[in-house]
PDB file of N, CA and C in Angstrom:
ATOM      1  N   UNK A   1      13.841  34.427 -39.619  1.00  0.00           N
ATOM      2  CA  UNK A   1      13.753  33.245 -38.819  1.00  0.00           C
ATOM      3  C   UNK A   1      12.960  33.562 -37.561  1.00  0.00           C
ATOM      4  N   UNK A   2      12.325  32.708 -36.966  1.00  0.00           N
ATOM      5  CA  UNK A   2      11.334  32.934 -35.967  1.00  0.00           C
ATOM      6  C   UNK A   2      12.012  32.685 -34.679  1.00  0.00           C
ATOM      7  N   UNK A   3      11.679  33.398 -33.951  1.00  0.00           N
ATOM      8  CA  UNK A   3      12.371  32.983 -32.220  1.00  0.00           C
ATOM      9  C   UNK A   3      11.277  32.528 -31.769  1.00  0.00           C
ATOM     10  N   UNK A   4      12.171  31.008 -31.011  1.00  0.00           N
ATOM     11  CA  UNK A   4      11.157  30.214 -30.077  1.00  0.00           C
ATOM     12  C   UNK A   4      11.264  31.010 -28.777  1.00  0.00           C
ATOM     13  N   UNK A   5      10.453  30.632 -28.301  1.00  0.00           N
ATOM     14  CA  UNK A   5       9.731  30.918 -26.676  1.00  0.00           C
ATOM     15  C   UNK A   5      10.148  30.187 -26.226  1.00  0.00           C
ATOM     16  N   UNK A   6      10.557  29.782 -25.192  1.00  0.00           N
ATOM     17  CA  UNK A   6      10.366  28.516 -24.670  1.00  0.00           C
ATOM     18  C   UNK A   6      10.369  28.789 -22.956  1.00  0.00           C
ATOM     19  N   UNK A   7       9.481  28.306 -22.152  1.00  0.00           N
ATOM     20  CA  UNK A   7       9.345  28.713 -21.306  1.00  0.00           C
ATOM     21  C   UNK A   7      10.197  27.632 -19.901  1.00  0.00           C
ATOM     22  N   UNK A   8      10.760  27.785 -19.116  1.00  0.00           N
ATOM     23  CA  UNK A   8      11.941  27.287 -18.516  1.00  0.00           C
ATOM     24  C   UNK A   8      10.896  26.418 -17.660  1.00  0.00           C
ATOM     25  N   UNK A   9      11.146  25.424 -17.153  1.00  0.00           N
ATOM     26  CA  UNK A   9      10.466  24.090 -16.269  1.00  0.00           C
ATOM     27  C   UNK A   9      10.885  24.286 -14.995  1.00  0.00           C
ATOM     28  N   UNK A  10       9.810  24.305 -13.975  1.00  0.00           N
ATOM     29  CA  UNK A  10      10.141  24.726 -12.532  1.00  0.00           C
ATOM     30  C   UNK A  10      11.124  23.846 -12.265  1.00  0.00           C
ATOM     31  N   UNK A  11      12.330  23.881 -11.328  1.00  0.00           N
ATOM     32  CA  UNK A  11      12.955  22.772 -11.040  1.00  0.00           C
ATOM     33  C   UNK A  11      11.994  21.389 -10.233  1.00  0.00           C
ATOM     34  N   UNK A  12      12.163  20.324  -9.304  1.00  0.00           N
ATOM     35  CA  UNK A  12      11.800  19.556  -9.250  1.00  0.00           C
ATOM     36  C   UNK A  12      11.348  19.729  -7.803  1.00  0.00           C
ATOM     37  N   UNK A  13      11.944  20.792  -7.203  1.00  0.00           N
ATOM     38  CA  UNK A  13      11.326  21.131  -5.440  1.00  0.00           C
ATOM     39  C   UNK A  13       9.745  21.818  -6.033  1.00  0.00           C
ATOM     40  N   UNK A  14      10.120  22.759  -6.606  1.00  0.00           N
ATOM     41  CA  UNK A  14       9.040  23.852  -7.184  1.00  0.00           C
ATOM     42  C   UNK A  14       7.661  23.187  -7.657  1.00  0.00           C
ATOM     43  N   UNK A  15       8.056  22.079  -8.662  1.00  0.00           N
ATOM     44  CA  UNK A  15       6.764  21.309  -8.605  1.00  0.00           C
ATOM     45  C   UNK A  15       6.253  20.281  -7.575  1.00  0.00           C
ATOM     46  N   UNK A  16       6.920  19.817  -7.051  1.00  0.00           N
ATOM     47  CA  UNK A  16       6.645  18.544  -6.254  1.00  0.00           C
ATOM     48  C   UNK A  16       5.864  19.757  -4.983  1.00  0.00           C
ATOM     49  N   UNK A  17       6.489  20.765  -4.573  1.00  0.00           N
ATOM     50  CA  UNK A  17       5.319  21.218  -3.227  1.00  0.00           C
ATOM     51  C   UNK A  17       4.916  22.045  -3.923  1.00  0.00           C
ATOM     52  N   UNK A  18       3.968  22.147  -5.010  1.00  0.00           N
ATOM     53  CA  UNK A  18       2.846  22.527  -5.902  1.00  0.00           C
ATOM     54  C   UNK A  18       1.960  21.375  -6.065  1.00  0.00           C
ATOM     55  N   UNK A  19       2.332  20.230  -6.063  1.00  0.00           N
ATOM     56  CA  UNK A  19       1.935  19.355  -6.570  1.00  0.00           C
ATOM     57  C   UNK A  19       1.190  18.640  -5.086  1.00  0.00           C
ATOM     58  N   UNK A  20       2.157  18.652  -4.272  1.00  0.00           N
ATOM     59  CA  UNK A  20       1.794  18.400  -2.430  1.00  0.00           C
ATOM     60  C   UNK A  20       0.553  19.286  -1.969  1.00  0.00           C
ATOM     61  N   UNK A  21       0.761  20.742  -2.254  1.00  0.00           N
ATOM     62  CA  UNK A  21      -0.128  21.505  -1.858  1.00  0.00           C
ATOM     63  C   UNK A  21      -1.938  21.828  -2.649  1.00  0.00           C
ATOM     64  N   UNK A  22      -1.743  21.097  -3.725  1.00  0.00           N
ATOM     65  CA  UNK A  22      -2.843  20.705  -4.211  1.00  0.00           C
ATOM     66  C   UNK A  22      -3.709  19.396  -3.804  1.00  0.00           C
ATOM     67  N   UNK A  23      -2.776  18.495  -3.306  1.00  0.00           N
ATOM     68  CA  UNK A  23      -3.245  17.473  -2.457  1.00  0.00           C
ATOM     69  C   UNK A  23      -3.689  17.556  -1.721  1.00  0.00           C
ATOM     70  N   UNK A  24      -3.017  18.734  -0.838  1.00  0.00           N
ATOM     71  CA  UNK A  24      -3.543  18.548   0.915  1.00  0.00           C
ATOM     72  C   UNK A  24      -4.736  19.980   0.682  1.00  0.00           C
ATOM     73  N   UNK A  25      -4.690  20.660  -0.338  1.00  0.00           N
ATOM     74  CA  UNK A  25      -5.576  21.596  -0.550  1.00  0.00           C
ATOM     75  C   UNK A  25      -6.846  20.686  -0.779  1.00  0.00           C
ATOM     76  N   UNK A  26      -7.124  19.646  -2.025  1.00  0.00           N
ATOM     77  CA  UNK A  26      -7.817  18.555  -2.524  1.00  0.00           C
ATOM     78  C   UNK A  26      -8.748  17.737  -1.499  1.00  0.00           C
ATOM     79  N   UNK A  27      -8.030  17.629  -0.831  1.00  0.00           N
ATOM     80  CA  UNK A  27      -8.176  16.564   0.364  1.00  0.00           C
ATOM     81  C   UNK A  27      -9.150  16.836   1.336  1.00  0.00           C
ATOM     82  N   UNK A  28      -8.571  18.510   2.071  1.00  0.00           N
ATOM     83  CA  UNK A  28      -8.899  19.192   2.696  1.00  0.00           C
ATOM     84  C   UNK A  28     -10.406  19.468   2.441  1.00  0.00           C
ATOM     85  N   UNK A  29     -10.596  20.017   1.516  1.00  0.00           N
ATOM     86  CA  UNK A  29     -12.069  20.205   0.610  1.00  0.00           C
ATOM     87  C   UNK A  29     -12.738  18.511   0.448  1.00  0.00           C
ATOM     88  N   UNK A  30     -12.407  17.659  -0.094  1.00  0.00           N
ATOM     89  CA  UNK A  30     -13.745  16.462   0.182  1.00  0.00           C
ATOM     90  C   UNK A  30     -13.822  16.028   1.510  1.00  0.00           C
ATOM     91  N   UNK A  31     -12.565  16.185   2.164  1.00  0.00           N
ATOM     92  CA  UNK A  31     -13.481  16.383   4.052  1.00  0.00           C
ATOM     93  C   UNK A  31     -14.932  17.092   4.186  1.00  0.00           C
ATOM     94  N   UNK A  32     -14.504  18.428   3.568  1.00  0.00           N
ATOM     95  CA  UNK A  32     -15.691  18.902   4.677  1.00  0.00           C
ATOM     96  C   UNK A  32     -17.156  18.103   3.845  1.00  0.00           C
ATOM     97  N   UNK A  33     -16.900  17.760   2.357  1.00  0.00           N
ATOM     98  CA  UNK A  33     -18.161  16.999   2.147  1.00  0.00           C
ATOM     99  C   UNK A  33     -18.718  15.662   2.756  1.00  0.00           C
ATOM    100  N   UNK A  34     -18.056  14.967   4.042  1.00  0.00           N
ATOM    101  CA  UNK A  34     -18.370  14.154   4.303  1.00  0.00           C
ATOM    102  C   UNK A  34     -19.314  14.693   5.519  1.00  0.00           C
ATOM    103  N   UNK A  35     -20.341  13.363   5.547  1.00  0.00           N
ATOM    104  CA  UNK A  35     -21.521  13.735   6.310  1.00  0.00           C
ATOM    105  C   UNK A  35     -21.438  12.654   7.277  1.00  0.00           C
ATOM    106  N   UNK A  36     -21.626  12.822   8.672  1.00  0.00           N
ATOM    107  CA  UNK A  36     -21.285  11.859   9.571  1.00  0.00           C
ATOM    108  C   UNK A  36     -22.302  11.681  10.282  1.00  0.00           C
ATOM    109  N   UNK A  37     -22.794  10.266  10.334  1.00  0.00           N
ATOM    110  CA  UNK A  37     -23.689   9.645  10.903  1.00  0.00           C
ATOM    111  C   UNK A  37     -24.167  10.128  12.455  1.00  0.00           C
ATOM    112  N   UNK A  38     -24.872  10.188  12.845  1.00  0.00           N
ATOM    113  CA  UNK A  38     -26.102  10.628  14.219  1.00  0.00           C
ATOM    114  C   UNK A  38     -25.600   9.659  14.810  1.00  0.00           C
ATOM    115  N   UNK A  39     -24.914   9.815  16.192  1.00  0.00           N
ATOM    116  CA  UNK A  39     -25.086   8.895  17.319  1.00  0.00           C
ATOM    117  C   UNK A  39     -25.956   8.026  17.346  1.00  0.00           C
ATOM    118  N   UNK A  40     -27.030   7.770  17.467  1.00  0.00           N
ATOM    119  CA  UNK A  40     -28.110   7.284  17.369  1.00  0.00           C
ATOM    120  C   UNK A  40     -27.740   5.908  16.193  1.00  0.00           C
ATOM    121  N   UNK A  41     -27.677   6.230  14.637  1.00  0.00           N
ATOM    122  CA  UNK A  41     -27.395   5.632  14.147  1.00  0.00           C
ATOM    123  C   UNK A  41     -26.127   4.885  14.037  1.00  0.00           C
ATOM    124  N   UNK A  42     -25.068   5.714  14.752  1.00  0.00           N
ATOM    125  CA  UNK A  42     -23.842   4.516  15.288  1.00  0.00           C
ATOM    126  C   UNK A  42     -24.455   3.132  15.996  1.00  0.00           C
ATOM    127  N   UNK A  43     -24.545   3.753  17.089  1.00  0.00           N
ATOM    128  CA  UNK A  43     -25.171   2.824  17.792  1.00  0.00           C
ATOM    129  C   UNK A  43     -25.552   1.382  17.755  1.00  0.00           C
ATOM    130  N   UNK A  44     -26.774   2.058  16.969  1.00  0.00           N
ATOM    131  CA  UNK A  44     -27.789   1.161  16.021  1.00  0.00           C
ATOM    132  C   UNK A  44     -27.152  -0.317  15.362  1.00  0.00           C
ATOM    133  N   UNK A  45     -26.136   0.539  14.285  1.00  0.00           N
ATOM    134  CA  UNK A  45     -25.412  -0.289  13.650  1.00  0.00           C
ATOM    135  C   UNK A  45     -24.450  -1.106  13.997  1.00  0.00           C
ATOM    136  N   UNK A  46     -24.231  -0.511  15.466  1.00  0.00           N
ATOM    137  CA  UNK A  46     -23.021  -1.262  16.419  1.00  0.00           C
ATOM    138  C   UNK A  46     -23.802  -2.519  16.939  1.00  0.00           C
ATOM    139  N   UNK A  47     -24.765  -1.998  16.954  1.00  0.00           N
ATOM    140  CA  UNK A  47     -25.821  -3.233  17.653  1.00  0.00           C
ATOM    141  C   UNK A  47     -25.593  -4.452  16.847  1.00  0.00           C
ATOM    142  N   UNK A  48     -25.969  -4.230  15.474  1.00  0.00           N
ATOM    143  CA  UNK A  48     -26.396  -5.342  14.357  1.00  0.00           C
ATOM    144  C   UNK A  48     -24.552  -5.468  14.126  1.00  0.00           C
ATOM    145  N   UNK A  49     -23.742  -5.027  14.084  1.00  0.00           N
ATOM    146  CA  UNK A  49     -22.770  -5.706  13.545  1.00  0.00           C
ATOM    147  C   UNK A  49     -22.081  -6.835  15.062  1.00  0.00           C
ATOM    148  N   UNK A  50     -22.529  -6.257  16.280  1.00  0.00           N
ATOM    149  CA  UNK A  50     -21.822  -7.221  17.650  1.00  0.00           C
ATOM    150  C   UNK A  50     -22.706  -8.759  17.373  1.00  0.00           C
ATOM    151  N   UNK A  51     -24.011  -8.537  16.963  1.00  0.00           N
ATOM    152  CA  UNK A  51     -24.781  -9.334  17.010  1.00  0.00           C
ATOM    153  C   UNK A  51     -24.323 -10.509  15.357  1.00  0.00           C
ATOM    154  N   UNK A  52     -24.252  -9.865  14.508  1.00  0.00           N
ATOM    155  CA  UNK A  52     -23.590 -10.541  13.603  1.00  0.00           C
ATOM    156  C   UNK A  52     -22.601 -11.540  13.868  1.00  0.00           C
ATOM    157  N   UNK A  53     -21.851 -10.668  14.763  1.00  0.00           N
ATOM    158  CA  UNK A  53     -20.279 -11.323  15.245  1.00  0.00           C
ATOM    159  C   UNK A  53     -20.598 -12.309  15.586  1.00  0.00           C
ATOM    160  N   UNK A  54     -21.766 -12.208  17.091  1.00  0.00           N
ATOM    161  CA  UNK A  54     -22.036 -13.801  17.894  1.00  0.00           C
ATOM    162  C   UNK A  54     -22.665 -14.851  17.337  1.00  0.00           C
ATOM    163  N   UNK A  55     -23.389 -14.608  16.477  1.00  0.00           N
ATOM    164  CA  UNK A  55     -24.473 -15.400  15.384  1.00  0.00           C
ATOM    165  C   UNK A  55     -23.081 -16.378  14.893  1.00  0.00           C
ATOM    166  N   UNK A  56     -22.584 -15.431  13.697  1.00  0.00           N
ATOM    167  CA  UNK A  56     -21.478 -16.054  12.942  1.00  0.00           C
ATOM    168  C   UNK A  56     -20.203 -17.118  13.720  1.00  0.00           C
ATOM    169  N   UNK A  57     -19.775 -16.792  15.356  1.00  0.00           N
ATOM    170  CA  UNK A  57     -18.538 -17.055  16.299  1.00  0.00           C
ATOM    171  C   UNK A  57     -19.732 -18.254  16.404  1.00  0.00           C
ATOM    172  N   UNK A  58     -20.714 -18.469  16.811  1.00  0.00           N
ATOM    173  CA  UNK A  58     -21.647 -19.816  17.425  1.00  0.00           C
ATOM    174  C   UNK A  58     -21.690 -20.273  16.590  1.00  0.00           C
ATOM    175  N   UNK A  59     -21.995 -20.443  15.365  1.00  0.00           N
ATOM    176  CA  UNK A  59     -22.351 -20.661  14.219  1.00  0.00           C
ATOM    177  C   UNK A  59     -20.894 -21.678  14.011  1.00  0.00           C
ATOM    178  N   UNK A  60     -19.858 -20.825  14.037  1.00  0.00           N
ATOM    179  CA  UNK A  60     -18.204 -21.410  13.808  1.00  0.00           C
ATOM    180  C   UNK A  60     -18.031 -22.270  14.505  1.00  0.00           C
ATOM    181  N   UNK A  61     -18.388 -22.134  16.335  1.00  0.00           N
ATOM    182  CA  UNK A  61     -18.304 -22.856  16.982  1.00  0.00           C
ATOM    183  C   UNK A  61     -18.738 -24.222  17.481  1.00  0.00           C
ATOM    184  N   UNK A  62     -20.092 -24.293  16.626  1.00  0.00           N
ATOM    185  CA  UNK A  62     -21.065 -25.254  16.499  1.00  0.00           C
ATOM    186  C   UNK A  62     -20.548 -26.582  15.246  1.00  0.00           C
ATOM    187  N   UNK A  63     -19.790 -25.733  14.241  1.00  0.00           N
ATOM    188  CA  UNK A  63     -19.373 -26.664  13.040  1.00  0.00           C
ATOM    189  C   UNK A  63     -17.800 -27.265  13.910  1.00  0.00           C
ATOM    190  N   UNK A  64     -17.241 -26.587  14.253  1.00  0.00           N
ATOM    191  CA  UNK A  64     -15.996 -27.288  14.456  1.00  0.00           C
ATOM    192  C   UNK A  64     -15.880 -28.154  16.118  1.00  0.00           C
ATOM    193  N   UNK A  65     -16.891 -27.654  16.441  1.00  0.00           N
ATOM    194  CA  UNK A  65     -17.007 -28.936  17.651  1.00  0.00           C
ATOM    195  C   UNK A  65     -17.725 -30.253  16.917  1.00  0.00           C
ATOM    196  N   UNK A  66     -18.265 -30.328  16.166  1.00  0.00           N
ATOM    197  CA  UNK A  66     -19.086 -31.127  15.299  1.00  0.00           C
ATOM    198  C   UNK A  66     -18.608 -32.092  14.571  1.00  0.00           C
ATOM    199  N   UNK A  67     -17.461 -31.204  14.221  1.00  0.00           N
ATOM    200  CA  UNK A  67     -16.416 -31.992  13.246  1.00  0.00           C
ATOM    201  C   UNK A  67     -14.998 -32.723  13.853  1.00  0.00           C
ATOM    202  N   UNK A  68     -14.847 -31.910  15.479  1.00  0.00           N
ATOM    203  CA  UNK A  68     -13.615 -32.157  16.407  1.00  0.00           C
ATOM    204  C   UNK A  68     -14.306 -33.958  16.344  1.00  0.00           C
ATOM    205  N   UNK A  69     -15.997 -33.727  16.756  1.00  0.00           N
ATOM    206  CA  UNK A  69     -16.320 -34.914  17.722  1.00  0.00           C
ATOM    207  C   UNK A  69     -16.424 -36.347  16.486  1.00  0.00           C
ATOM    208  N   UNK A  70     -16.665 -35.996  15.150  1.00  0.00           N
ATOM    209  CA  UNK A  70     -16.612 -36.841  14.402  1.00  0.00           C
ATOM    210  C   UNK A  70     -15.355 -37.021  13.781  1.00  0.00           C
ATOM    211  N   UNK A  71     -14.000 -36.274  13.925  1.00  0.00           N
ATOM    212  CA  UNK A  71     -12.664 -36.607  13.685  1.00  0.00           C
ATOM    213  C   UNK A  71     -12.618 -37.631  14.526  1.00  0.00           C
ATOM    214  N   UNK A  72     -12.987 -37.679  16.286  1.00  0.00           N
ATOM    215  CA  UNK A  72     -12.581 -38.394  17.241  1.00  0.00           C
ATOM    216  C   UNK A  72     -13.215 -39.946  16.868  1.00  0.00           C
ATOM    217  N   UNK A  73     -14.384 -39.945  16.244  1.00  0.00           N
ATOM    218  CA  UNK A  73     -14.961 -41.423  16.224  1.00  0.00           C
ATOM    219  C   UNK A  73     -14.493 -41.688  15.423  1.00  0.00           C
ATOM    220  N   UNK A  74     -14.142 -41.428  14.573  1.00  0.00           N
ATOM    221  CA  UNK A  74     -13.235 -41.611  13.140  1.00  0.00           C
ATOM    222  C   UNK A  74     -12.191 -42.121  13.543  1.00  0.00           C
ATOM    223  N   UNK A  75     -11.115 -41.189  14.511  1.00  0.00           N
ATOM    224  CA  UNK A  75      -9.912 -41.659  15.025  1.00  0.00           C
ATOM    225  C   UNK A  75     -10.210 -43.140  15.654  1.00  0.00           C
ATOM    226  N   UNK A  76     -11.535 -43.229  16.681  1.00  0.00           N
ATOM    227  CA  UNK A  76     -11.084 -44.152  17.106  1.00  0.00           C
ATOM    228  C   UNK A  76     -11.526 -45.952  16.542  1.00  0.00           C
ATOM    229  N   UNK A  77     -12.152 -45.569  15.926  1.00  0.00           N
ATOM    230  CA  UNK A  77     -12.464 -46.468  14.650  1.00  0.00           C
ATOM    231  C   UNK A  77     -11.403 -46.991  14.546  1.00  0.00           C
ATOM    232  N   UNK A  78     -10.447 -46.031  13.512  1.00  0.00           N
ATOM    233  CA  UNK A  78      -8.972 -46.590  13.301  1.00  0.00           C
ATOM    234  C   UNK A  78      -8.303 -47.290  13.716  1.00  0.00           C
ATOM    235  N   UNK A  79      -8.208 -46.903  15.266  1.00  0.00           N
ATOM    236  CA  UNK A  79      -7.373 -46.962  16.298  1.00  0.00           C
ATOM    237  C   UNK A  79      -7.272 -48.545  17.186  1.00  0.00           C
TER     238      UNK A  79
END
């Protein structure tokens, strides 16, 4: 008759910070592959996204005063 092997299963601490330390090992390593943008190009992009903002906020602000002032003739139509 053949004898099994059988090899015993770490308990559940044993794997779980094996399992943790491959993470933060994991992790650790695609950090350093990140490549971070030049001042310069912050900047830049800070520029175009503030400017976005005000375009889009006037833009918002332009439709709903538009629509306040034609609720009001509307209202007073009704009224």
């Amino acid at each position: 008759m053949a004898e099994k092997t059988t090899q015993k299963k770490p308990n559940a601490l044993v794997r779980a910070w094996k399992s943790s330390s491959k993470f933060f090992r994991d992790t650790k390593n695609e950090i350093k592959k990140i490549v971070w943008p030049a001042p310069n190009a912050v900047f830049r992009n800070m520029g175009v996204v503030l400017v976005t903002i005000i375009v889009i906020g006037a833009f918002i602000f332009g439709l709903d005063t538009a629509f306040m002032k034609l609720l009001g003739l509307v209202m007073n139509i009704a009224g």
